[in-house]
N, C-alpha and C. Protein backbone atom coordinates (compact mmCIF):
# COMPACT_ATOMS: atom_id res chain seq x y z
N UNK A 1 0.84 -1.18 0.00
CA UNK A 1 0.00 0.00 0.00
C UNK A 1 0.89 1.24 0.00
N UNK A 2 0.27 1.89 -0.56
CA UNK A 2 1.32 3.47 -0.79
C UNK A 2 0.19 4.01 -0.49
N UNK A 3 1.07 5.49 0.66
CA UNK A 3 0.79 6.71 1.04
C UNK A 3 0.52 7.97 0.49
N UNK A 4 -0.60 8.72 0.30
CA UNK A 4 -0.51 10.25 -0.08
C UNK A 4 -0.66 11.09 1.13
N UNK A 5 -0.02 11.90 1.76
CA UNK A 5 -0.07 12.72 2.68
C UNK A 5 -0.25 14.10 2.32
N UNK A 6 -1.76 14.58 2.99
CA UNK A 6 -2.14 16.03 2.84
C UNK A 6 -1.31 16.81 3.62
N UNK A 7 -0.67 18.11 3.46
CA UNK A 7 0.10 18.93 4.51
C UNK A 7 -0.50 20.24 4.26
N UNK A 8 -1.20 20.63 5.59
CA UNK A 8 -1.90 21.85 4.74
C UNK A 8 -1.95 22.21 6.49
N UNK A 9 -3.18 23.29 6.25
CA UNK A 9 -3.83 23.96 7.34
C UNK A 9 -5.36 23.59 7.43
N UNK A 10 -6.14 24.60 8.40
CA UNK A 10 -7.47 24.25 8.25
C UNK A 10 -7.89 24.01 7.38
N UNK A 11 -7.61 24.39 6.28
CA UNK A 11 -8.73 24.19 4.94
C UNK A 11 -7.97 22.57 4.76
N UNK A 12 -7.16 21.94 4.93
CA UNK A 12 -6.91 20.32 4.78
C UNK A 12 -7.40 19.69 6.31
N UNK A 13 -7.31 20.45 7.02
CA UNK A 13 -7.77 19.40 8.27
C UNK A 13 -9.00 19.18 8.24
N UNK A 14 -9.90 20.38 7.90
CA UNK A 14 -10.96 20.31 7.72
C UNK A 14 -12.18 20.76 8.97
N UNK A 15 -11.85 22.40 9.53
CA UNK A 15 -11.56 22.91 10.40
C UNK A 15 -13.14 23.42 10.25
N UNK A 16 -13.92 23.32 11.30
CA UNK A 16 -15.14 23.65 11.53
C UNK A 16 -16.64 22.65 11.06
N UNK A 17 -15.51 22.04 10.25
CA UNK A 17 -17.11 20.12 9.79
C UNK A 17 -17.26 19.48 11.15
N UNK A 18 -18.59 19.04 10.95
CA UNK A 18 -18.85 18.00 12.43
C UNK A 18 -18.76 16.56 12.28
N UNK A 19 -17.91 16.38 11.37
CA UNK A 19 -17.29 15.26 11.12
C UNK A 19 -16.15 15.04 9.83
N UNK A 20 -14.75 16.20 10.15
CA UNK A 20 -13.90 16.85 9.35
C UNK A 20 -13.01 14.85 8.77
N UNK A 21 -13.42 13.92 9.92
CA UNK A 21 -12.62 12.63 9.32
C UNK A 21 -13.55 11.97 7.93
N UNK A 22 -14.45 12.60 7.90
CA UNK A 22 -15.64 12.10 6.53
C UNK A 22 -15.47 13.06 5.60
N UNK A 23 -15.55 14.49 6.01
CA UNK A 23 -15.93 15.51 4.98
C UNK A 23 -14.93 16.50 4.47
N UNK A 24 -13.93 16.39 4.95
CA UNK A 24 -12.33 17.28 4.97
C UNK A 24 -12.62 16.78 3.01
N UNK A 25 -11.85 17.46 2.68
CA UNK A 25 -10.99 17.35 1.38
C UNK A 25 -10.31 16.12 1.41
N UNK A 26 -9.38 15.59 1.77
CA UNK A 26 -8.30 14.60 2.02
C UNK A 26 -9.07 12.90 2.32
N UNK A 27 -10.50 12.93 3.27
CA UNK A 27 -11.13 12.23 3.12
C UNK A 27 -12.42 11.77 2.58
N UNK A 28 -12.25 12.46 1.65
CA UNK A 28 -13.20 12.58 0.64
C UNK A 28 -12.53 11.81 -1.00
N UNK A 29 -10.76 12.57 -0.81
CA UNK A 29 -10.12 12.01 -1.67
C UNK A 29 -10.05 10.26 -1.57
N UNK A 30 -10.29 10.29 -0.37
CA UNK A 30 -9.56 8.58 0.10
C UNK A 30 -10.92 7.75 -0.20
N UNK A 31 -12.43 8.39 0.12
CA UNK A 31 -13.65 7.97 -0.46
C UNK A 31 -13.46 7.38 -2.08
N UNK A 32 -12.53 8.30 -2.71
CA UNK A 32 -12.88 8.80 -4.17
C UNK A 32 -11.62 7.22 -4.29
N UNK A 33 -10.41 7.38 -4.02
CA UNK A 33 -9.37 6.21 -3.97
C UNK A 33 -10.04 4.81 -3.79
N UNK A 34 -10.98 4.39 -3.02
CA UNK A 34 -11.04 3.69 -2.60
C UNK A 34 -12.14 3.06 -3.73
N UNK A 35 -13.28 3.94 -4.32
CA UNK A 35 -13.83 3.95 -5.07
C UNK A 35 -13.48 3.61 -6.47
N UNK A 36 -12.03 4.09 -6.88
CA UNK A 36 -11.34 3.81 -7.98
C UNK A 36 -9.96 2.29 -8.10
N UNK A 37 -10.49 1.84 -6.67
CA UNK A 37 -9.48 0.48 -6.11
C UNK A 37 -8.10 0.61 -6.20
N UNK A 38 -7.83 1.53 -5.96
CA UNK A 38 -6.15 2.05 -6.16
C UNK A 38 -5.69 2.08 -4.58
N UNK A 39 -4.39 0.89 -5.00
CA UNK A 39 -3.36 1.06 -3.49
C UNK A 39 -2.97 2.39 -2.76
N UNK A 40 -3.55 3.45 -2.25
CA UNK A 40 -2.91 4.00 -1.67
C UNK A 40 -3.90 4.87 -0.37
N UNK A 41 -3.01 4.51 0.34
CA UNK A 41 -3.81 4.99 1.97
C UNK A 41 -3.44 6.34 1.71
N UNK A 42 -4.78 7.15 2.69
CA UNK A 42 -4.64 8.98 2.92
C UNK A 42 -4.12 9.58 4.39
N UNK A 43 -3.42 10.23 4.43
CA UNK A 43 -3.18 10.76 5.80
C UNK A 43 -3.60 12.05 5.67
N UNK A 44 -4.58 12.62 6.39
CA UNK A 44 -4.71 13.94 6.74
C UNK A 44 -3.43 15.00 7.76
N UNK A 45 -2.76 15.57 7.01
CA UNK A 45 -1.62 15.70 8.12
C UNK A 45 -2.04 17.90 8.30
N UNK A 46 -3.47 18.17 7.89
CA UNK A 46 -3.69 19.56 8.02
C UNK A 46 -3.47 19.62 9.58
N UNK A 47 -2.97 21.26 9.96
CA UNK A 47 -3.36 21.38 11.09
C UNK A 47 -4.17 22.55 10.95
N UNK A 48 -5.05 23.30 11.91
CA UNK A 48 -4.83 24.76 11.92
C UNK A 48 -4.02 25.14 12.20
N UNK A 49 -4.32 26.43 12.10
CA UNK A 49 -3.52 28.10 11.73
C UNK A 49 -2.22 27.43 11.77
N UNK A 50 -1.64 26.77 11.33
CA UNK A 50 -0.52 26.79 10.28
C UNK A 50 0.36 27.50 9.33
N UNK A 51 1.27 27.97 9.84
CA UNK A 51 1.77 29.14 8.26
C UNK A 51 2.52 28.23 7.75
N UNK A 52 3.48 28.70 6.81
CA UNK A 52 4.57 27.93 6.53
C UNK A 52 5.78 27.58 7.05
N UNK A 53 5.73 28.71 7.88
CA UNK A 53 6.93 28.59 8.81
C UNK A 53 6.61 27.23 9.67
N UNK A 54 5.70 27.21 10.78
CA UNK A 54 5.01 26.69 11.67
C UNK A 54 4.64 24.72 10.97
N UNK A 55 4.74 25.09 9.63
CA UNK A 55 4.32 23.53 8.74
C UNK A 55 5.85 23.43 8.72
N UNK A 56 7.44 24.06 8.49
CA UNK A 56 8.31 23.68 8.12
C UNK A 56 8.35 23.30 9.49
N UNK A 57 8.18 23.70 10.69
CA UNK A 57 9.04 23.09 11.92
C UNK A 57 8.61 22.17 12.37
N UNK A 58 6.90 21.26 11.82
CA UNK A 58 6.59 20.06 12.04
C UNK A 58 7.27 19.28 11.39
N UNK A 59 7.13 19.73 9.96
CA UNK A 59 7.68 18.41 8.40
C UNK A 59 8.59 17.92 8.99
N UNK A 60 9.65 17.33 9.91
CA UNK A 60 10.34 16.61 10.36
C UNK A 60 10.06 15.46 10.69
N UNK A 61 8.62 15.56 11.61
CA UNK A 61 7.93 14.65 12.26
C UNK A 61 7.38 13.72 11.40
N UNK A 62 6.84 14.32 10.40
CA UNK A 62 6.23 13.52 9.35
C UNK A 62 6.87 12.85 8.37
N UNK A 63 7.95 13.32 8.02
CA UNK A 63 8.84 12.67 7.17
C UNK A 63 9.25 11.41 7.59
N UNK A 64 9.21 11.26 8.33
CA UNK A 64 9.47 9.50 9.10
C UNK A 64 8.97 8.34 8.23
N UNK A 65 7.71 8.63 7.85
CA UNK A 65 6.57 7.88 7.29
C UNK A 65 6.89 7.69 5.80
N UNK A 66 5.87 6.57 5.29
CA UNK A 66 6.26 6.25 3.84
C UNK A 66 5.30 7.48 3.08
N UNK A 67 6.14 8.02 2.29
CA UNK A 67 5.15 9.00 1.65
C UNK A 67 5.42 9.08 -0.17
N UNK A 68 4.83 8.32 -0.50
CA UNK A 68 4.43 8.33 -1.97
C UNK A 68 4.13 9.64 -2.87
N UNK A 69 3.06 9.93 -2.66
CA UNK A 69 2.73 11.74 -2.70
C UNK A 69 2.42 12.47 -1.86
N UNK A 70 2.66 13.38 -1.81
CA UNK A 70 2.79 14.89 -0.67
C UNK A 70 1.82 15.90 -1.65
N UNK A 71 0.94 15.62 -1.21
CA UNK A 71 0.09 17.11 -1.01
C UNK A 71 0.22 18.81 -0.30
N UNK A 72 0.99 19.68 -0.71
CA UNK A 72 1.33 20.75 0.11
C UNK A 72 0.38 21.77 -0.32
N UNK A 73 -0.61 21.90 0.73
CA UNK A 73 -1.16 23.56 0.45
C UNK A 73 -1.55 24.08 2.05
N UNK A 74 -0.10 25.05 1.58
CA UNK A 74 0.14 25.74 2.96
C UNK A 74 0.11 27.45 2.65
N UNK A 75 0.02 28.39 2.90
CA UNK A 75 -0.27 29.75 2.86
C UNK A 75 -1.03 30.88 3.47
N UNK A 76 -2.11 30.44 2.99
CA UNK A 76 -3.19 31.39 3.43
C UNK A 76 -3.56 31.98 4.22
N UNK A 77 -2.58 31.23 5.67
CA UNK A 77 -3.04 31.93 7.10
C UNK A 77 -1.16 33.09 6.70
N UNK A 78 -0.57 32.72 5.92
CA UNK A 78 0.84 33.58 6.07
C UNK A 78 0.17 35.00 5.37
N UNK A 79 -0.52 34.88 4.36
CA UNK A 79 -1.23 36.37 3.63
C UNK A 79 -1.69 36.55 4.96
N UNK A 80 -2.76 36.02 6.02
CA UNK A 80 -3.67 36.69 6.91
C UNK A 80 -2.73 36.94 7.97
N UNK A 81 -1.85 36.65 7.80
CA UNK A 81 -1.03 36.91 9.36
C UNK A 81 -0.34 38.05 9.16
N UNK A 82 0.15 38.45 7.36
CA UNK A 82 1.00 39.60 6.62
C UNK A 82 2.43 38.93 6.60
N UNK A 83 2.73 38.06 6.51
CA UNK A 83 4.22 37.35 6.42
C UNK A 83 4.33 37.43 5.03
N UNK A 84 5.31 38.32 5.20
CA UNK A 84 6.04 38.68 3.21
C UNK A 84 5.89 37.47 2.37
N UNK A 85 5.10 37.83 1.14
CA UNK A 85 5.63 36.58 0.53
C UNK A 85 6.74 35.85 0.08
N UNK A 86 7.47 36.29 0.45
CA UNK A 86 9.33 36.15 0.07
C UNK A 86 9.51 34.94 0.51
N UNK A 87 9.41 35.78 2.35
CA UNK A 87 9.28 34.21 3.37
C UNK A 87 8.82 33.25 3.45
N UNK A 88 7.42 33.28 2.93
CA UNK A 88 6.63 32.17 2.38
C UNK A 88 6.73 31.29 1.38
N UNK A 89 7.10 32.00 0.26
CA UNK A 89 7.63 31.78 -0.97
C UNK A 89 9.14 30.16 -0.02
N UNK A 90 10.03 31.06 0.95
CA UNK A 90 10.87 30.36 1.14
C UNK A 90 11.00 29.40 2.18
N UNK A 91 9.85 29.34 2.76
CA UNK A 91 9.77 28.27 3.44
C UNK A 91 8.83 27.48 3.17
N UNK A 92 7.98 27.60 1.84
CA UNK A 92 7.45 26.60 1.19
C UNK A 92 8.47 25.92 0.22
N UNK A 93 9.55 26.10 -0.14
CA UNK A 93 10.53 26.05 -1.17
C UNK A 93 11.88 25.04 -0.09
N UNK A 94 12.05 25.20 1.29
CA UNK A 94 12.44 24.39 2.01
C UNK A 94 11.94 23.26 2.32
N UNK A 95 9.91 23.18 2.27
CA UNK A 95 9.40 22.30 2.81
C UNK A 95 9.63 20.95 1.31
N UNK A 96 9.53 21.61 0.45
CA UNK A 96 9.53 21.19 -1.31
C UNK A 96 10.82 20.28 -0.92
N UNK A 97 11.71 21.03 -0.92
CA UNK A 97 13.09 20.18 -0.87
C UNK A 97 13.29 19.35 0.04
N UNK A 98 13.23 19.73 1.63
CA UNK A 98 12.86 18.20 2.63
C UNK A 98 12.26 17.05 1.95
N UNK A 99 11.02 17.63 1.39
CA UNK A 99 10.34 16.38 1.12
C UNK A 99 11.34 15.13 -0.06
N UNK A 100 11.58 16.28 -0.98
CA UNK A 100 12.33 15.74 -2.23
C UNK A 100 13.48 14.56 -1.50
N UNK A 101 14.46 15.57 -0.52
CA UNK A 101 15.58 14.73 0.11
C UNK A 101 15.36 13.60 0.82
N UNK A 102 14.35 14.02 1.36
CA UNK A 102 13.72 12.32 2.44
C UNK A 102 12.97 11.53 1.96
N UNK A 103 12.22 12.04 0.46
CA UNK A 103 11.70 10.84 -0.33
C UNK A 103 11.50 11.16 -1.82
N UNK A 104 12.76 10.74 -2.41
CA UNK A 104 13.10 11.06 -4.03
C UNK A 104 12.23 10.39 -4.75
N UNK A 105 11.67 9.60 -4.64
CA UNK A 105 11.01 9.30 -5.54
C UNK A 105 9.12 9.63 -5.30
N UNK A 106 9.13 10.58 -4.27
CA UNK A 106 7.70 10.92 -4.13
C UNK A 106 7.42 12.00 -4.87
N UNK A 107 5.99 11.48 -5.38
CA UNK A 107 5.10 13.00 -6.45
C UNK A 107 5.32 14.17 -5.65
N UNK A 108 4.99 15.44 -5.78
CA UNK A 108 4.62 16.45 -4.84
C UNK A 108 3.80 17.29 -6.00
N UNK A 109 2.04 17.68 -5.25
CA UNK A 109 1.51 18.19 -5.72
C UNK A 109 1.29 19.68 -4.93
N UNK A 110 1.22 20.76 -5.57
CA UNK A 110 1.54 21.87 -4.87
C UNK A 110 -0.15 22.62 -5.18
N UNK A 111 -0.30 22.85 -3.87
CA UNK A 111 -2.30 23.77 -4.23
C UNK A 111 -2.00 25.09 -3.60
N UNK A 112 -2.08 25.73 -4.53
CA UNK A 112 -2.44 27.54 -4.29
C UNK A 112 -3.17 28.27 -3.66
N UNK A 113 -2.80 29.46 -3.51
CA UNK A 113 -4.12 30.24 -2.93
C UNK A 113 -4.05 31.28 -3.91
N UNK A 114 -5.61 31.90 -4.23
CA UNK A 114 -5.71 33.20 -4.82
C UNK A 114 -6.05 33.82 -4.54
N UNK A 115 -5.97 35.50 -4.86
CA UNK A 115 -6.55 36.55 -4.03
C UNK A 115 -7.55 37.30 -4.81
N UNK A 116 -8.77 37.70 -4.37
CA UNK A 116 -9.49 38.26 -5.22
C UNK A 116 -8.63 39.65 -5.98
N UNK A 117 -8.90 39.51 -7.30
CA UNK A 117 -8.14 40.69 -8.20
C UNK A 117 -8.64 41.92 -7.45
N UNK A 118 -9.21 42.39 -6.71
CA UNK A 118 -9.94 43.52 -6.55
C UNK A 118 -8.79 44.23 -5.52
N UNK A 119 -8.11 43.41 -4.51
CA UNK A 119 -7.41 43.57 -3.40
C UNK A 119 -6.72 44.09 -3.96
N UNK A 120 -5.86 45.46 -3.69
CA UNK A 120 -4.75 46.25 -4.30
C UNK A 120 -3.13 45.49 -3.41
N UNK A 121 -2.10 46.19 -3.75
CA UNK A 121 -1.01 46.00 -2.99
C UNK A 121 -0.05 45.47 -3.54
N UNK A 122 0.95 45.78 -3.55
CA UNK A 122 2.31 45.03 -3.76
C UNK A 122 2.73 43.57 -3.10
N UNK A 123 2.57 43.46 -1.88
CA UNK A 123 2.59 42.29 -1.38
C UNK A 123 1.49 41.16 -1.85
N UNK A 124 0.36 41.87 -2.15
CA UNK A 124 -0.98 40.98 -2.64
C UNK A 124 -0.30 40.41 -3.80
N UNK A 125 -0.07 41.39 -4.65
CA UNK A 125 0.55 40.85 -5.78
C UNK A 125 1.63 39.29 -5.95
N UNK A 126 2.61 40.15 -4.91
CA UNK A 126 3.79 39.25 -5.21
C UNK A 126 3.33 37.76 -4.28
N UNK A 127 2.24 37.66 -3.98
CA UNK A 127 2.11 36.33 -3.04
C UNK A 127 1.06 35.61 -4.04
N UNK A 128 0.20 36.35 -5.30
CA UNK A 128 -0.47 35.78 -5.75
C UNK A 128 0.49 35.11 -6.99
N UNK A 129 1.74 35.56 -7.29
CA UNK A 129 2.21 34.87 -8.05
C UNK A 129 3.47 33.82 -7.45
N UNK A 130 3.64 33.76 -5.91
CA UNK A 130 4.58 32.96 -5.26
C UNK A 130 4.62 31.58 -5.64
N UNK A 131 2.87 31.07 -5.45
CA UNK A 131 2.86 29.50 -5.89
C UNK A 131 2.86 28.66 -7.53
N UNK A 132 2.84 29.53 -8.38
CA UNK A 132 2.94 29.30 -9.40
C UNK A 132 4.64 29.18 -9.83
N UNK A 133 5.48 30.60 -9.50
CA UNK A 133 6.84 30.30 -9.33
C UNK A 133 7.36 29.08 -9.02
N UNK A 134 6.54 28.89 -7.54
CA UNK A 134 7.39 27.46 -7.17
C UNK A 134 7.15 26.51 -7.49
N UNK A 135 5.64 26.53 -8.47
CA UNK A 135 5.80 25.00 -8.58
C UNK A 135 6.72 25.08 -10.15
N UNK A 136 6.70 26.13 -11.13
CA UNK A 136 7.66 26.24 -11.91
C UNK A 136 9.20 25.78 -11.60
N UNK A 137 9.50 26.63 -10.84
CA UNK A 137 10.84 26.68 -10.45
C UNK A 137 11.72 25.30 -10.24
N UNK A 138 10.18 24.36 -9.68
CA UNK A 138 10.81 22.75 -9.06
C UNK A 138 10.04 21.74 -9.55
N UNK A 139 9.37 22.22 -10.39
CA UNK A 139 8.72 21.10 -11.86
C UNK A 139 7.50 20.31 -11.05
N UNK A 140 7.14 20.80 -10.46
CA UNK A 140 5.76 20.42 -9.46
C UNK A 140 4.24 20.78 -10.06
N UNK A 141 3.42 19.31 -9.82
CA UNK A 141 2.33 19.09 -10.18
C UNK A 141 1.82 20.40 -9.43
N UNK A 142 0.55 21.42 -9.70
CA UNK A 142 -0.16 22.33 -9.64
C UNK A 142 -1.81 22.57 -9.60
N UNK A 143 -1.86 22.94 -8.62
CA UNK A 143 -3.29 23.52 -8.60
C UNK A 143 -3.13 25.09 -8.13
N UNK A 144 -3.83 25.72 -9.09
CA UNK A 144 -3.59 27.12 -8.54
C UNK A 144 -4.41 27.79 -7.17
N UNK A 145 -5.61 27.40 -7.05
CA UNK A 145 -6.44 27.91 -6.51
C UNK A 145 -6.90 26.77 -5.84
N UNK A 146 -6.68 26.33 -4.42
CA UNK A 146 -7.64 24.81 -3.47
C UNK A 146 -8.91 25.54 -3.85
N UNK A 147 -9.56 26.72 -3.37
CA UNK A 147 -11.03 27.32 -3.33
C UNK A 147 -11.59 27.43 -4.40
N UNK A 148 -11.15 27.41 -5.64
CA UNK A 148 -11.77 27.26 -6.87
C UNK A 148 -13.10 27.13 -6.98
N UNK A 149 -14.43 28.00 -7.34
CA UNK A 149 -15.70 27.55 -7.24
C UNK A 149 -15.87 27.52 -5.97
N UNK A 150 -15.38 27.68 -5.27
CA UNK A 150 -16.03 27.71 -3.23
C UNK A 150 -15.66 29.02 -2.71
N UNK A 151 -14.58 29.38 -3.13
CA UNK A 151 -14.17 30.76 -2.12
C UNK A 151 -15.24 32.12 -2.81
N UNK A 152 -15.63 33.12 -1.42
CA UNK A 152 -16.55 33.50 -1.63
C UNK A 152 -17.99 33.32 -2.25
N UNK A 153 -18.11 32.26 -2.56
CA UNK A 153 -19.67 31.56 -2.16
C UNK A 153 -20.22 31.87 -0.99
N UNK A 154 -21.56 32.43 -0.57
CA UNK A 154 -21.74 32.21 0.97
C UNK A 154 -22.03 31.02 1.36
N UNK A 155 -23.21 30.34 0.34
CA UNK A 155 -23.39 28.90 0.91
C UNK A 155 -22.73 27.79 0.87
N UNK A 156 -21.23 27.86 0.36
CA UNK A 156 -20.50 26.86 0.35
C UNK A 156 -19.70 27.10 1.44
N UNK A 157 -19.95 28.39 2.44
CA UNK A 157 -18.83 28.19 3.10
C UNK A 157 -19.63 28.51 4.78
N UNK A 158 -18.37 28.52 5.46
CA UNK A 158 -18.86 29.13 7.02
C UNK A 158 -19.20 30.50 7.28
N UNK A 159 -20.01 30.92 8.57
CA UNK A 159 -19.95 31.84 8.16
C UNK A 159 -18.76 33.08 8.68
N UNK A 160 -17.92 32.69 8.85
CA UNK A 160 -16.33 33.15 8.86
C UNK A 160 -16.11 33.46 7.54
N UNK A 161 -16.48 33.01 6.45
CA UNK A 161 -16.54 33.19 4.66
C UNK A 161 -14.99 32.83 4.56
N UNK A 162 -14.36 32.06 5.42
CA UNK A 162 -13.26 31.71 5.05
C UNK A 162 -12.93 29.80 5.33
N UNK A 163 -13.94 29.25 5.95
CA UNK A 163 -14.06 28.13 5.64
C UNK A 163 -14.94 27.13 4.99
N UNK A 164 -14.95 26.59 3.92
CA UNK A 164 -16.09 25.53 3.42
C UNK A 164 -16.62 24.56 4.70
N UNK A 165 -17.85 24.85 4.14
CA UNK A 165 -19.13 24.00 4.49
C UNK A 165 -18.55 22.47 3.63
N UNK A 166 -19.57 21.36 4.79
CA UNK A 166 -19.10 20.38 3.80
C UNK A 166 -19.63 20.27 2.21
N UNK A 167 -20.42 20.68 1.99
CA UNK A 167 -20.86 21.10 0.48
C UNK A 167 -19.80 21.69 -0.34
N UNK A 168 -19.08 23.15 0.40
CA UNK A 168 -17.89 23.04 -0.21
C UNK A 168 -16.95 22.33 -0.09
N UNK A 169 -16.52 21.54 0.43
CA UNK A 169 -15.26 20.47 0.00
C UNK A 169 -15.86 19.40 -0.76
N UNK A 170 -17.40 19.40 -1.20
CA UNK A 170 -17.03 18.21 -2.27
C UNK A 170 -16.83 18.74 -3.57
N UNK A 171 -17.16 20.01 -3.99
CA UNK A 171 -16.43 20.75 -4.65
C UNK A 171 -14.46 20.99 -4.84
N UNK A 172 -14.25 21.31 -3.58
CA UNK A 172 -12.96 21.20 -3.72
C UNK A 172 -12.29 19.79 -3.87
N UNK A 173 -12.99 18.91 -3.54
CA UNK A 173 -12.40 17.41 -3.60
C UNK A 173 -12.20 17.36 -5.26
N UNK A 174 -13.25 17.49 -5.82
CA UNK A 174 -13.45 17.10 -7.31
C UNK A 174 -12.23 17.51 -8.00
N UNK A 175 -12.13 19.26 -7.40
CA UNK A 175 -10.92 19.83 -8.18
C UNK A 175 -9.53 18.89 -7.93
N UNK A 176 -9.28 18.93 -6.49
CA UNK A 176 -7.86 18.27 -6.13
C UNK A 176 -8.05 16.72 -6.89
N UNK A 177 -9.33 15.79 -6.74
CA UNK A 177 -9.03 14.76 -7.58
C UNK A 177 -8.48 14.52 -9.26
N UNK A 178 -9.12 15.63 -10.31
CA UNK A 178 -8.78 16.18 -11.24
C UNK A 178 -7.46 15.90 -11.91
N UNK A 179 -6.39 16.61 -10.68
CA UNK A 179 -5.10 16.90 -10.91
C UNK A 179 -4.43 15.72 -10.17
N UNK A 180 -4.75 15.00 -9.63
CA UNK A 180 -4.42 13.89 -8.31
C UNK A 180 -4.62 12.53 -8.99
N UNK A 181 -5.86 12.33 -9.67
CA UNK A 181 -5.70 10.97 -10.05
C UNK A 181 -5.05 10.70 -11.29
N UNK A 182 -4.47 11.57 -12.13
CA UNK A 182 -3.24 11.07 -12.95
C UNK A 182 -2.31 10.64 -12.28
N UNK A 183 -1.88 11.88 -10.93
CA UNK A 183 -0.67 11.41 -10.63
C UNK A 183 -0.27 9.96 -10.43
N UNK A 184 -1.59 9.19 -9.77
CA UNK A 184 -2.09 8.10 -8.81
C UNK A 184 -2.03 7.03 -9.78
């Protein structure tokens, strides 16, 4: 059996469902795996509020484990927290390479965040084009946007308008499966 491990934040843990081990993204994917009879077990490894920094000083822990594909979508709390995208940019670009060094022959699929075009700023800017760079830069499978079709919806989401309802993650599942079951 081979491993895909989600590494994310709330939006992978699946932060506010009343039953985030059924309805998260990640186990929804493993619904969808299991459905398509393909060897490979899911680990949900989201936490909350997670930045990237905070995901690089776990990824140690996790690297232990057999990991086939790595799912990384980490960010979104680093825009809400205001952590330059530079830093982000570079400690998602450390977490990329751990993974690479501790398991060469694992996929790594990289999921984005986007910012509504409307938001002005220089920093807005340079963070909306951070994850595309990197997955350029290190030849990494891509999703630009996890929220695709969910973000800013009201009824797909909480009403925080920053987390999906489980309605929205079977939306977002569909997308991440999309790009996921080639890899698979």
């Amino acid at each position: 059996m081979k491993n895909i491990l989600f590494f994310g934040d709330s939006l992978t843990a699946g932060y506010g469902l009343k039953r985030a081990e059924h309805e998260s993204f990640p186990a929804l994917i493993a619904q969808l795996i299991r459905q398509a009879a393909l060897p490979y077990e899911v680990v949900n490894a989201g936490l909350s509020g997670d930045t990237t920094l905070t995901g690089l000083q776990r990824l140690q822990r996790i690297l232990n484990q057999q990991i086939d594909v790595f799912v990384l979508a980490l960010g979104a709390n680093d825009l809400l927290r205001g952590i330059p995208p530079e830093a982000t940019y570079r400690n998602l670009e450390k977490i990329v390479m751990e993974v690479k060094l501790a398991h060469p022959l694992a996929k790594i699929l990289l999921i984005g965040m986007e910012l509504p075009a409307w938001i002005p700023g220089e920093r807005v800017a340079a963070f909306r084009n951070l994850f595309s760079r990197l997955a350029k830069a290190h030849e990494l499978e891509f999703i630009p946007f996890l929220l695709e079709g969910v973000g800013g919806i009201r009824h797909l989401n909480m009403p925080d308008g920053l987390h999906p309802l489980a309605e929205g993650y079977q939306i977002i599942a569909q997308t991440v499966w999309k790009k996921l079951q080639p890899i698979l």
